[in-house]
C-alpha atoms as a PDB file:
ATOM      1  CA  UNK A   1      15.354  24.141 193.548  1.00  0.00           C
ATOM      2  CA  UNK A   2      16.484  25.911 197.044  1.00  0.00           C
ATOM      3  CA  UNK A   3      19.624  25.141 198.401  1.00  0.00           C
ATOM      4  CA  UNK A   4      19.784  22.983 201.352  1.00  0.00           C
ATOM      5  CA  UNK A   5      21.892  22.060 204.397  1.00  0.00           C
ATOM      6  CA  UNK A   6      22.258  18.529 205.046  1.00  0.00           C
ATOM      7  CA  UNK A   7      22.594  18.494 209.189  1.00  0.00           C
ATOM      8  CA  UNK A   8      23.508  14.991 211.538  1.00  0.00           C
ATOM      9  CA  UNK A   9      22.456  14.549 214.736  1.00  0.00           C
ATOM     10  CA  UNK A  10      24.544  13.559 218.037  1.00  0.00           C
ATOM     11  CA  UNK A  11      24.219  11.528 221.034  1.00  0.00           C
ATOM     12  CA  UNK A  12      20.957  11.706 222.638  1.00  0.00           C
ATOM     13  CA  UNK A  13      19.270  11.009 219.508  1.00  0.00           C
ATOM     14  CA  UNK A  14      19.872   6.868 219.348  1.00  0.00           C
ATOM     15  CA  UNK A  15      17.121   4.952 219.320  1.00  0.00           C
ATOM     16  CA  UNK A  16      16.414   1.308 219.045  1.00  0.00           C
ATOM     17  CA  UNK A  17      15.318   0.142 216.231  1.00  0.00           C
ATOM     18  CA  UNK A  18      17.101   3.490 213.907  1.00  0.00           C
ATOM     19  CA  UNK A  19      17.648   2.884 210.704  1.00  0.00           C
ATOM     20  CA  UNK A  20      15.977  -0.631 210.103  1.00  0.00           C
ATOM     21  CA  UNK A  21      13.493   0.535 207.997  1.00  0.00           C
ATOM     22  CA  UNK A  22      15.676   2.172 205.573  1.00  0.00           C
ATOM     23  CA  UNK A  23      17.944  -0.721 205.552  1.00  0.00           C
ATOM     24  CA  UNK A  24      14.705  -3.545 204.882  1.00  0.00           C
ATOM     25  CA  UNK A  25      13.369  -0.923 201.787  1.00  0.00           C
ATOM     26  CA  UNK A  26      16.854   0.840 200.531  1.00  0.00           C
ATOM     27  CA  UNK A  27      20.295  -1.710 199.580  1.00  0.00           C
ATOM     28  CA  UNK A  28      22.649   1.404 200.234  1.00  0.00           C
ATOM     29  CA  UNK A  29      21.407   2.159 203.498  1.00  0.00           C
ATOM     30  CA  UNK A  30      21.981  -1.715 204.093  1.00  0.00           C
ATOM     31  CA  UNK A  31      25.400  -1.708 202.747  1.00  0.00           C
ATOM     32  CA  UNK A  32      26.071   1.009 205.653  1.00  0.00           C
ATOM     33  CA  UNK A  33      25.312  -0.958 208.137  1.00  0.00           C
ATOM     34  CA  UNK A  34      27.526  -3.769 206.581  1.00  0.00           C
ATOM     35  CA  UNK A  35      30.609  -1.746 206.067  1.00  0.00           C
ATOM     36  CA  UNK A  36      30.261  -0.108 209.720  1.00  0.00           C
ATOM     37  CA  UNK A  37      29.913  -3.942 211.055  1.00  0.00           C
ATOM     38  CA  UNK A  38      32.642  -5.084 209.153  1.00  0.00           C
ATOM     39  CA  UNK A  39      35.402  -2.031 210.175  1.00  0.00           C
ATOM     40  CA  UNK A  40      33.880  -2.283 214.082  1.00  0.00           C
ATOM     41  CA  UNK A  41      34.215  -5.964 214.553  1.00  0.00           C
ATOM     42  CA  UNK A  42      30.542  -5.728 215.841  1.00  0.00           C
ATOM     43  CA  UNK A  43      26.972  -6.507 214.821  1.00  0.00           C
ATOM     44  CA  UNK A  44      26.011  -2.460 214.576  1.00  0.00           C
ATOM     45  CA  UNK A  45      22.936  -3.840 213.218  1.00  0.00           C
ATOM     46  CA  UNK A  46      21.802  -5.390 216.490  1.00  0.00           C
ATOM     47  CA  UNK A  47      23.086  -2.823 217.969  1.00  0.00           C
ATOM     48  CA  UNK A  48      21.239  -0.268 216.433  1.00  0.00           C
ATOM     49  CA  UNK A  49      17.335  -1.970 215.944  1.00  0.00           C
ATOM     50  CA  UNK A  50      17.584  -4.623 219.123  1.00  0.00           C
ATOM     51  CA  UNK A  51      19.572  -2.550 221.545  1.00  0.00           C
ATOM     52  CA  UNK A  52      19.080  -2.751 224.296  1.00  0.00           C
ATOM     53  CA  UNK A  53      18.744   0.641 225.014  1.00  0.00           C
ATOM     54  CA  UNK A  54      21.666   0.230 227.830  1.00  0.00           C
ATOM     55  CA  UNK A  55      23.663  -1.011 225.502  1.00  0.00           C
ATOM     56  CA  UNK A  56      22.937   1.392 222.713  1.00  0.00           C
ATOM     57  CA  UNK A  57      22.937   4.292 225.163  1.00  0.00           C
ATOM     58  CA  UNK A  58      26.644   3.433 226.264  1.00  0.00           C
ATOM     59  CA  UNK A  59      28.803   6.526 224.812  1.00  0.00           C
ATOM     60  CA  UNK A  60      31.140   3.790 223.087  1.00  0.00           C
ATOM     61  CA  UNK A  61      27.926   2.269 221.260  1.00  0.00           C
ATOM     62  CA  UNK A  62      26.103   5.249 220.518  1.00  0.00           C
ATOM     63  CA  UNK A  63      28.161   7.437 218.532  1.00  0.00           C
ATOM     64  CA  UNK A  64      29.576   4.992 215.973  1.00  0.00           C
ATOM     65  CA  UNK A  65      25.314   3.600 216.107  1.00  0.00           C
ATOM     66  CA  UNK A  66      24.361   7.190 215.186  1.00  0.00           C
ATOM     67  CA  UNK A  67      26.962   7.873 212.432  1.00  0.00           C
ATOM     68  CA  UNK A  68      26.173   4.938 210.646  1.00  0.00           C
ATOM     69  CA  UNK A  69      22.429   5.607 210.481  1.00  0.00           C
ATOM     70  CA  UNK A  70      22.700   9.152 209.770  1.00  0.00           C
ATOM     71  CA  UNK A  71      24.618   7.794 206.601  1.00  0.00           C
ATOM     72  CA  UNK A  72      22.712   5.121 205.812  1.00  0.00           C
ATOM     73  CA  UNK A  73      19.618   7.677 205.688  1.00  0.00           C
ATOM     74  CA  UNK A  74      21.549  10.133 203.313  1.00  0.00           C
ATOM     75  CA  UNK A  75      22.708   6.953 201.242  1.00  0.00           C
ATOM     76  CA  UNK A  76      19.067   6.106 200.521  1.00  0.00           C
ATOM     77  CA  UNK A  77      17.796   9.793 199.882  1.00  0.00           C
ATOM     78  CA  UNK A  78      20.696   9.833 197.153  1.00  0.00           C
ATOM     79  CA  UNK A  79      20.087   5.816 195.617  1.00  0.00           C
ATOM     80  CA  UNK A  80      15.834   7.920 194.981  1.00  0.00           C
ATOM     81  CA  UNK A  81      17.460  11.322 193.465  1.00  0.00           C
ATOM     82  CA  UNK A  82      18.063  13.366 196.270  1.00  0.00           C
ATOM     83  CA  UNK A  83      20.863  15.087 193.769  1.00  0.00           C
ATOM     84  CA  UNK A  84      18.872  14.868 190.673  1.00  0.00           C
ATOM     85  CA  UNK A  85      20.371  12.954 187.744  1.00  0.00           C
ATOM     86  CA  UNK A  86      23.633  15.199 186.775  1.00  0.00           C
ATOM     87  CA  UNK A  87      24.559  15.381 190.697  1.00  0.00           C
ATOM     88  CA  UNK A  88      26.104  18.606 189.877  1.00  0.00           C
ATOM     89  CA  UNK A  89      24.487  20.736 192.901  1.00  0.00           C
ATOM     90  CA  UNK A  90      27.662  20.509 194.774  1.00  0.00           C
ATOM     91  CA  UNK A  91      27.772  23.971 195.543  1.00  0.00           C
ATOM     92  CA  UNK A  92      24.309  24.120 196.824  1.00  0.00           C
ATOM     93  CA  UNK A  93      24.888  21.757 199.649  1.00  0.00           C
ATOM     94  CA  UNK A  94      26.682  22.398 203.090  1.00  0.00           C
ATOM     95  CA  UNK A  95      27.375  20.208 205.855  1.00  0.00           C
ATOM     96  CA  UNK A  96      26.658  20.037 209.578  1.00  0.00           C
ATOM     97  CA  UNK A  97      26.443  18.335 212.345  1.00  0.00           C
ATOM     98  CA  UNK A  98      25.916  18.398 216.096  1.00  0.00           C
ATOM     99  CA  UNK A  99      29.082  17.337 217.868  1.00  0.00           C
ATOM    100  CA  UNK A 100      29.517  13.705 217.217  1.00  0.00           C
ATOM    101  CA  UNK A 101      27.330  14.431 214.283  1.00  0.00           C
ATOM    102  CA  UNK A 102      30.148  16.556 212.194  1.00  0.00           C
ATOM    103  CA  UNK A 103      31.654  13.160 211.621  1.00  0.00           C
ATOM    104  CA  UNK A 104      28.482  12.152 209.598  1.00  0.00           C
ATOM    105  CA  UNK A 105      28.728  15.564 207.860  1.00  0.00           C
ATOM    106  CA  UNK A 106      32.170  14.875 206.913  1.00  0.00           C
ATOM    107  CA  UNK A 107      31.595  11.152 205.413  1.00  0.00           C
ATOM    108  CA  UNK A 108      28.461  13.035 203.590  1.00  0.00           C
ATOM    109  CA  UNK A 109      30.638  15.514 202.608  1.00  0.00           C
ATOM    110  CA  UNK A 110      33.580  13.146 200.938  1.00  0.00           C
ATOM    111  CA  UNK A 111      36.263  14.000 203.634  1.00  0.00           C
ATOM    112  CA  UNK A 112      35.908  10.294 205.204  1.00  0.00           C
ATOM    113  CA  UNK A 113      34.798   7.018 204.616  1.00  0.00           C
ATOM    114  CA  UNK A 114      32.194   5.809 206.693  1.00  0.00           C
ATOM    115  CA  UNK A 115      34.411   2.709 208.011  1.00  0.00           C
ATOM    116  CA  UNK A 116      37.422   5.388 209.061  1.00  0.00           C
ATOM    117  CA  UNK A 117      34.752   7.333 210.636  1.00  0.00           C
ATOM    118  CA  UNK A 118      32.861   4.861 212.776  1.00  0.00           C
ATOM    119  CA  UNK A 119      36.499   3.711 214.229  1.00  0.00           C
ATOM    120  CA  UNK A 120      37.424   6.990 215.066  1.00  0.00           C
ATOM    121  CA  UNK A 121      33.771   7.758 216.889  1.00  0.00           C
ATOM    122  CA  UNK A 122      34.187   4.432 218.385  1.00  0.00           C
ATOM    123  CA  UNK A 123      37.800   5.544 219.738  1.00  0.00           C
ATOM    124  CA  UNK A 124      36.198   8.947 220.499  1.00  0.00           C
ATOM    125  CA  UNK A 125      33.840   7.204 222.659  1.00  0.00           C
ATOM    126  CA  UNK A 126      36.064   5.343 224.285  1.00  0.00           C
ATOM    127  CA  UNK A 127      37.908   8.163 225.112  1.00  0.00           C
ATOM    128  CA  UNK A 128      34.959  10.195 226.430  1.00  0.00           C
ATOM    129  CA  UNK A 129      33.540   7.311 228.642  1.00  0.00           C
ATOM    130  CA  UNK A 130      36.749   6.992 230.226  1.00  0.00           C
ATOM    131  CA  UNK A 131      36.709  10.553 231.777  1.00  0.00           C
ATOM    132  CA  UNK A 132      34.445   9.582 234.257  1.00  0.00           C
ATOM    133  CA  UNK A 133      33.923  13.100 235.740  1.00  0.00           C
ATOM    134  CA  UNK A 134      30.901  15.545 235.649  1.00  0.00           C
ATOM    135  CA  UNK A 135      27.967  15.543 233.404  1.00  0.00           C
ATOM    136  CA  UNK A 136      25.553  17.925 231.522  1.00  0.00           C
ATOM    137  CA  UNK A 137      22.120  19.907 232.173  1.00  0.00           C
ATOM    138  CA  UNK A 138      19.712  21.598 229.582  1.00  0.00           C
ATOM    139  CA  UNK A 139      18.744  24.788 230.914  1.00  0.00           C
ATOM    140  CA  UNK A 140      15.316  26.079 229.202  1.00  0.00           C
ATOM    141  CA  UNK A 141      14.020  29.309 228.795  1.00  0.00           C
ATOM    142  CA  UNK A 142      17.659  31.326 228.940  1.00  0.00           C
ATOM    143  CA  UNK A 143      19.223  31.994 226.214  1.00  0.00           C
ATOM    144  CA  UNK A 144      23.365  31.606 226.417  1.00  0.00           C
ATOM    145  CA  UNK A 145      24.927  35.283 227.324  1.00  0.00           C
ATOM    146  CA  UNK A 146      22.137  34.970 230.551  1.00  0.00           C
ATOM    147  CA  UNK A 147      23.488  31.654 231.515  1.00  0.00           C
ATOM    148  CA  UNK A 148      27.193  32.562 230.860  1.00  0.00           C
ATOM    149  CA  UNK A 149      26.314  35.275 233.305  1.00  0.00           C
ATOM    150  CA  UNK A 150      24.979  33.481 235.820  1.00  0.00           C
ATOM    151  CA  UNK A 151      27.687  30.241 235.625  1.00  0.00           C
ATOM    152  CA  UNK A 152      30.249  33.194 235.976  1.00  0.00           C
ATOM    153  CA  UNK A 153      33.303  32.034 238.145  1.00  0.00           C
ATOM    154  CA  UNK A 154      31.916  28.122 238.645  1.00  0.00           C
ATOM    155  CA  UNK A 155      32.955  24.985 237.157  1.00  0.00           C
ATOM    156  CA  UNK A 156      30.412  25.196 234.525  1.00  0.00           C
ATOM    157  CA  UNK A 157      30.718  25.970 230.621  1.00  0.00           C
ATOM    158  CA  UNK A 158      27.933  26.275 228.250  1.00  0.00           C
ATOM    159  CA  UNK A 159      27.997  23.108 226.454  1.00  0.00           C
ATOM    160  CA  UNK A 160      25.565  23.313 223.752  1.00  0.00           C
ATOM    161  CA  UNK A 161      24.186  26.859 222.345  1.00  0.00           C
ATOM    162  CA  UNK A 162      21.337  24.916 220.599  1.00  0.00           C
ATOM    163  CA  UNK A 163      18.766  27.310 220.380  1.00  0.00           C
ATOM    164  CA  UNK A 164      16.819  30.439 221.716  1.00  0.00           C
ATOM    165  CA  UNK A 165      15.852  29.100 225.351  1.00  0.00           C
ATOM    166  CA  UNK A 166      17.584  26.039 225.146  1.00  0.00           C
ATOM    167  CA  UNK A 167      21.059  25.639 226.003  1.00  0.00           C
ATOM    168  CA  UNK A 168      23.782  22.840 227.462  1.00  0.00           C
ATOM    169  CA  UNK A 169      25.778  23.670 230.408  1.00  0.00           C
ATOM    170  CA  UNK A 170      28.299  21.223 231.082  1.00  0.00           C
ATOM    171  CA  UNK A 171      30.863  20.389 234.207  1.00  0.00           C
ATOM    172  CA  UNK A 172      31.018  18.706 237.736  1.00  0.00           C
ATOM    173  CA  UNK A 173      27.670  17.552 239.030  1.00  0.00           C
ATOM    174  CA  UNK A 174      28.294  19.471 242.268  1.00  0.00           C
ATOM    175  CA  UNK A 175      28.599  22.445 240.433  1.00  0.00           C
ATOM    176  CA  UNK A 176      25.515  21.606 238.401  1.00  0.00           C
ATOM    177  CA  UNK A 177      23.588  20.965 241.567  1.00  0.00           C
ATOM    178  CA  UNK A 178      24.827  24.144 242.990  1.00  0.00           C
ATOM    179  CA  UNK A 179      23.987  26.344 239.890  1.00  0.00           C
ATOM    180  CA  UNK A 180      20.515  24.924 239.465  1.00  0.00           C
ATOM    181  CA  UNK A 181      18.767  27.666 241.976  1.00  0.00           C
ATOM    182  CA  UNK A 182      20.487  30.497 240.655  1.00  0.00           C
ATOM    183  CA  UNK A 183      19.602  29.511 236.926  1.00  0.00           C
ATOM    184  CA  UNK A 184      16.156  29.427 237.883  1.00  0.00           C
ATOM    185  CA  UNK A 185      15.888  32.706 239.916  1.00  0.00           C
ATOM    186  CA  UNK A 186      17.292  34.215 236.630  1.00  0.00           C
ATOM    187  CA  UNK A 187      14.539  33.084 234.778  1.00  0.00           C
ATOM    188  CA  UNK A 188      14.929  29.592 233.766  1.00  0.00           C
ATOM    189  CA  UNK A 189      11.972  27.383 233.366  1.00  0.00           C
ATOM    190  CA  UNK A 190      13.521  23.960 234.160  1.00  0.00           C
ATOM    191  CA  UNK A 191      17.290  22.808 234.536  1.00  0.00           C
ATOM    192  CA  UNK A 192      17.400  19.239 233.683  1.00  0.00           C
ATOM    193  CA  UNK A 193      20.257  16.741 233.784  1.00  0.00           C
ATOM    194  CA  UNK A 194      21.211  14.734 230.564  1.00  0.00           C
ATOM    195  CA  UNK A 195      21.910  10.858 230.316  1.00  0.00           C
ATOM    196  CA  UNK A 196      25.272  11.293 229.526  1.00  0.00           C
ATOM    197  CA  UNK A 197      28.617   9.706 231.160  1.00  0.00           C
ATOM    198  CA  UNK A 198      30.212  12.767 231.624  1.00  0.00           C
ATOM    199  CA  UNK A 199      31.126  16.416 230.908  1.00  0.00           C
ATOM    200  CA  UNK A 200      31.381  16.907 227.083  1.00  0.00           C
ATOM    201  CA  UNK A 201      32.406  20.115 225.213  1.00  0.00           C
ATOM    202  CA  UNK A 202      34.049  20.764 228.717  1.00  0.00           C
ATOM    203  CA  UNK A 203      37.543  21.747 230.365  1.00  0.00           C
ATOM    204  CA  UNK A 204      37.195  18.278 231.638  1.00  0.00           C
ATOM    205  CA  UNK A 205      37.498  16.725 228.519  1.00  0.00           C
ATOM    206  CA  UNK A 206      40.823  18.277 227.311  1.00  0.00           C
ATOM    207  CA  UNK A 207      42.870  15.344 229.053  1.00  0.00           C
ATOM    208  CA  UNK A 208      41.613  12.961 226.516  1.00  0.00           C
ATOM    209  CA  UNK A 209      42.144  15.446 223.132  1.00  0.00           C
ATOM    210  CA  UNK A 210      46.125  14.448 222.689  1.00  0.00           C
ATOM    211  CA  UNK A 211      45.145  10.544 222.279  1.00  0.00           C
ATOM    212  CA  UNK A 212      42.472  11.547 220.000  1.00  0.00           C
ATOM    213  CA  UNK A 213      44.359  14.227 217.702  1.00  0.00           C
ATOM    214  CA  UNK A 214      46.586  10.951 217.208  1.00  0.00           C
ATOM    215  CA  UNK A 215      43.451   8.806 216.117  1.00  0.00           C
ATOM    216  CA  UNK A 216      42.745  12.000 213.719  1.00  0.00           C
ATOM    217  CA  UNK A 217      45.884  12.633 212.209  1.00  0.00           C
ATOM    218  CA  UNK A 218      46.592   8.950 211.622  1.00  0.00           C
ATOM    219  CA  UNK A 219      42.961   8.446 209.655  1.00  0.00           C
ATOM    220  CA  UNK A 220      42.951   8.642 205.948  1.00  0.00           C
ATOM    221  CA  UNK A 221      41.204  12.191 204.582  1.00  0.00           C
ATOM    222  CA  UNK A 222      40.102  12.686 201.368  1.00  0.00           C
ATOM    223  CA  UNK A 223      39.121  16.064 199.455  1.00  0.00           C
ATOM    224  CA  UNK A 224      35.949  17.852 200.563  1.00  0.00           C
ATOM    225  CA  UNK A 225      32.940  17.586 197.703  1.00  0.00           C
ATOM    226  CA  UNK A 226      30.683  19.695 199.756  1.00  0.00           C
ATOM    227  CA  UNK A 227      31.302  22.992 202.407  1.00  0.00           C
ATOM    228  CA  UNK A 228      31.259  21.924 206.209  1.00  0.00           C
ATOM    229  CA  UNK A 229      30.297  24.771 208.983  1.00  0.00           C
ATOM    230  CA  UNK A 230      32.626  23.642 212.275  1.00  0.00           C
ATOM    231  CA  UNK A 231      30.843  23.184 215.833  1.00  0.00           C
ATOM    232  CA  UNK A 232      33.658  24.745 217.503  1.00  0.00           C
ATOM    233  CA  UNK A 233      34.023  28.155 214.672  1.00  0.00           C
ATOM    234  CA  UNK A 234      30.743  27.891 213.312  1.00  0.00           C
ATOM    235  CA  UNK A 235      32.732  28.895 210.077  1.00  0.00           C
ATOM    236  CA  UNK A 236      32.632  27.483 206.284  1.00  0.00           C
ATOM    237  CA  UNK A 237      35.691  25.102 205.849  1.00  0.00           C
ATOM    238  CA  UNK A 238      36.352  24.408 202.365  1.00  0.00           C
ATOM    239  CA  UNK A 239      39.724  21.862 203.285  1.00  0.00           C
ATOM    240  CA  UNK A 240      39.570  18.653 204.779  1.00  0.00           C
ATOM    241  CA  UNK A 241      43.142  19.302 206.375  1.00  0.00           C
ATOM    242  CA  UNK A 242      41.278  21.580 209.086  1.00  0.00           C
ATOM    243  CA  UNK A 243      38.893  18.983 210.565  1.00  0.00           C
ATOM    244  CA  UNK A 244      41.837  16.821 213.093  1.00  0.00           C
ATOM    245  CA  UNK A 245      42.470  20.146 214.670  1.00  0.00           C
ATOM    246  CA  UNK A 246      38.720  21.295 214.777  1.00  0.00           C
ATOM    247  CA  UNK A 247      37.712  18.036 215.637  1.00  0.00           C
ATOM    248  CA  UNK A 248      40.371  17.903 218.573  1.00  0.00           C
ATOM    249  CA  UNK A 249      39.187  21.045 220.175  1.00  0.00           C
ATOM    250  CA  UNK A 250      35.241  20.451 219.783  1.00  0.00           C
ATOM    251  CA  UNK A 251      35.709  17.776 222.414  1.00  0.00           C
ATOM    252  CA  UNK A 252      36.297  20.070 225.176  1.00  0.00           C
ATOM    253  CA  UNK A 253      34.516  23.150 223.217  1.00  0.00           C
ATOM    254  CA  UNK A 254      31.204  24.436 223.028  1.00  0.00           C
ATOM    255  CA  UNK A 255      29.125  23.063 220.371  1.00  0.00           C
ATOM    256  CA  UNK A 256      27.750  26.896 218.572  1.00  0.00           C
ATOM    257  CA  UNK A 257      24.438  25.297 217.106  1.00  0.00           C
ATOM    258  CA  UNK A 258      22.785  28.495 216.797  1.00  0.00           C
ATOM    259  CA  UNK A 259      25.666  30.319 214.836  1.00  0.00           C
ATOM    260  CA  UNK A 260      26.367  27.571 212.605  1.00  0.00           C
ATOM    261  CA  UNK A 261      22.461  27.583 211.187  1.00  0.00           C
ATOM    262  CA  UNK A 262      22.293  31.267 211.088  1.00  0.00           C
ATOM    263  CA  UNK A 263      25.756  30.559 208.933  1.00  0.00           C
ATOM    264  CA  UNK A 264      23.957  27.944 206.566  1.00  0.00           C
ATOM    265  CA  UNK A 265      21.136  30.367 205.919  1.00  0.00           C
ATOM    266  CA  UNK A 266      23.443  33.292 205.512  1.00  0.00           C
ATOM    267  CA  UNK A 267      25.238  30.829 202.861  1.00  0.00           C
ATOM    268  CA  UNK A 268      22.195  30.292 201.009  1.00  0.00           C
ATOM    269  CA  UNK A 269      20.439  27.310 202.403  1.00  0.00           C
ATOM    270  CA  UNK A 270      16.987  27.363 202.465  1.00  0.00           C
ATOM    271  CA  UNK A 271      15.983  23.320 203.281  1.00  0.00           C
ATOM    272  CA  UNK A 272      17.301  22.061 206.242  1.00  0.00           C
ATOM    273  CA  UNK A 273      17.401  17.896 205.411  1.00  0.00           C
ATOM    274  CA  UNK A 274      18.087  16.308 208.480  1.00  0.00           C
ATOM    275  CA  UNK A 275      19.823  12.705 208.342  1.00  0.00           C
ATOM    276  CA  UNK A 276      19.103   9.720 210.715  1.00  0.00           C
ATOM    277  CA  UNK A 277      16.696   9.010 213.648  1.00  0.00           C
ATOM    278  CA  UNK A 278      14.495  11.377 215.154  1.00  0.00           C
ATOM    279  CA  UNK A 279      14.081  15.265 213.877  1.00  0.00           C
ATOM    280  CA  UNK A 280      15.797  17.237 217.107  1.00  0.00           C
ATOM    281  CA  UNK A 281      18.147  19.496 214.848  1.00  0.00           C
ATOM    282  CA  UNK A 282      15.027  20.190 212.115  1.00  0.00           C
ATOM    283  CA  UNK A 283      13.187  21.302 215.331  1.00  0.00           C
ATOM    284  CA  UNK A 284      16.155  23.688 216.342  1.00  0.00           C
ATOM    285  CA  UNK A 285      16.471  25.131 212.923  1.00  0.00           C
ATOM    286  CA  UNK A 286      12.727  26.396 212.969  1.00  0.00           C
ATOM    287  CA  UNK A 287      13.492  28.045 216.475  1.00  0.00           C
ATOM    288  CA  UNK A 288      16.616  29.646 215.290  1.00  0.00           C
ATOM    289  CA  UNK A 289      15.112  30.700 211.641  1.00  0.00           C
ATOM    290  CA  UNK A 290      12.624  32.498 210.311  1.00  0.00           C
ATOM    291  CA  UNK A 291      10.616  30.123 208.362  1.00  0.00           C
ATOM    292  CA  UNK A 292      13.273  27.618 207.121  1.00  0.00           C
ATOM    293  CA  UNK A 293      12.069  24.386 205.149  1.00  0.00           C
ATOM    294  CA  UNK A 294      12.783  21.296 206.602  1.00  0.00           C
ATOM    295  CA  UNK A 295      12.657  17.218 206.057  1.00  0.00           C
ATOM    296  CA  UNK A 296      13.849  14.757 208.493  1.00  0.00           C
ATOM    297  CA  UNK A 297      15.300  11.084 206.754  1.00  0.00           C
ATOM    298  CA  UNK A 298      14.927   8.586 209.347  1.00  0.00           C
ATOM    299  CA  UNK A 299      12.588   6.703 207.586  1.00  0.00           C
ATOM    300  CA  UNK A 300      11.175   5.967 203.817  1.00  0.00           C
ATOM    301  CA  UNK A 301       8.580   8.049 204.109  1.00  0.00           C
ATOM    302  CA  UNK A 302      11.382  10.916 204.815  1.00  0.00           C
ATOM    303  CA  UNK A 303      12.936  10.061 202.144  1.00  0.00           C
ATOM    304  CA  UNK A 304       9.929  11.049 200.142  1.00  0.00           C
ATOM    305  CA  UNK A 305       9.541  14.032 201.946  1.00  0.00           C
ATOM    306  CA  UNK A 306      13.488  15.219 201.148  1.00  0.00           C
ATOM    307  CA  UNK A 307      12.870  14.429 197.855  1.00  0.00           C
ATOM    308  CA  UNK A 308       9.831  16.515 197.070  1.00  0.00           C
ATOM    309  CA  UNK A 309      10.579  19.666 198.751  1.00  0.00           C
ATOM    310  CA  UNK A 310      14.473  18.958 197.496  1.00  0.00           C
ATOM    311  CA  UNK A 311      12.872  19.009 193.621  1.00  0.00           C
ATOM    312  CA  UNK A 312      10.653  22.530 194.100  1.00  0.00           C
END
């Protein structure tokens, strides 16, 4: 039975209509949709399988959308067995996520319930939308030290370090626009700008961390069941305690993607399960790996899929 990493997805992978057939075929994954309703004051189930996609796209909506579907796909994987009877593989899970998707790792993970966690992405997203400064570009076909190099002495940061050849920068659109020639006389095959609000896992978000260290710190945390690798460290956190600070600086830090799989798989985990809609992150992991194993749970028949490469 190989160890596995359970990874989360962030923003950019909403979708209407996410979720709704786990919810119609699994109860759990319909209780998360109720508890996430109930602690928002909102219908997330609208939200998240009638949209519109305006509305679901709207940083505010999106994250506390995507958190609840991520666990609402890892609820039904466990109701079928994900764990096996005893549910004593504790030690052979570890948890990730991609920026707003470390919150999903951390309700998977024990540290907190999914109601404390959709207010505090809701208040993150709040928080982010109101910095309405800058936004983001995927640069393909560079890998991160040859963009750092060429963004040397702008604006920009690297955002995301997702995988080989594809990589976030992040900043003000001028400086975006600006860097876009140079980027692709270094050898990148297309720079192109993200639907996003503004400049995450940037400088320019630093002026909202204070407000949202004080959402962290005043949230209820709980013991961690299962390891967590960090965006901002890409290190193995064993404490719970650690997360308001990490959480705090992985707003206006780089997310390192590619160091925290390469941790996973140094940890042990062979099967990369990926929770909630779409399969971006699965995709990453076979860039950045070998030949990992991997299962994406966005639907029921991911769910079977978990389940049988989870029992080999």
């Amino acid at each position: 039975m190989p160890n596995a990493a359970w990874v989360f997805p962030g923003q950019g992978s909403q979708q209407v209509g996410m979720g709704k057939a786990l919810a119609e075929r699994y109860r759990p994954a319909a209780r998360a949709f109720d508890e996430a309703s109930d602690a928002l004051g909102i219908d997330v189930r609208a939200l998240c399988w009638d949209g519109p996609d305006g509305l679901l796209d709207l940083t505010v909506n999106a994250q506390p959308a995507i958190v609840t579907t991520s666990v609402a796909a890892l609820r039904a994987a466990l109701d079928e067995g994900l764990m096996g009877a005893s549910g004593r593989e504790a030690g052979d899970v570890i948890c990730l996520g991609h920026s707003v998707g470390e919150y999903s790792a951390l309700v998977a993970a024990g540290a907190l319930e999914l109601g404390d966690a959709v207010r505090l992405v809701r208040r993150r997203g709040e928080l982010m939308q109101s910095v309405a400064a800058g936004g983001m570009a995927a640069v393909l076909g560079l890998d991160a030290d040859a963009i750092t190099r060429v963004i040397a002495g702008t604006a920009l940061v690297v955002a995301n370090d997702n995988a080989p050849g594809q990589v976030v920068v992040s900043g003000p659109q001028g400086a975006i626009e600006a860097a876009t020639g140079p980027l692709k006389a270094a050898g990148a095959k297309r720079v192109v700008p993200l639907r996003v609000s503004g400049a995450f896992h940037s400088p320019l978000m630093r002026d909202i961390a204070t407000e949202l260290r004080r959402a962290l710190d005043a949230a209820p945390w709980s013991a961690l069941r299962y390891r967590v690798i960090a965006n901002v460290d890409a290190e193995v956190h064993e404490h719970a305690r650690d997360f308001p600070e990490l959480l705090e600086r992985q707003v206006w830090s780089p997310v390192r993607w590619v160091d925290s799989v390469r941790v996973a798989a140094a940890e042990g985990a062979e099967l990369f399960i990926e929770f909630g809609a779409g399969n971006v992150l699965t995709g990453l992991a076979k860039r950045i790996l070998p030949a990992p194993q991997t299962a994406s749970v966005g639907n029921p028949a991911g769910v079977e899929e978990a389940l049988s490469l989870r029992g080999r």
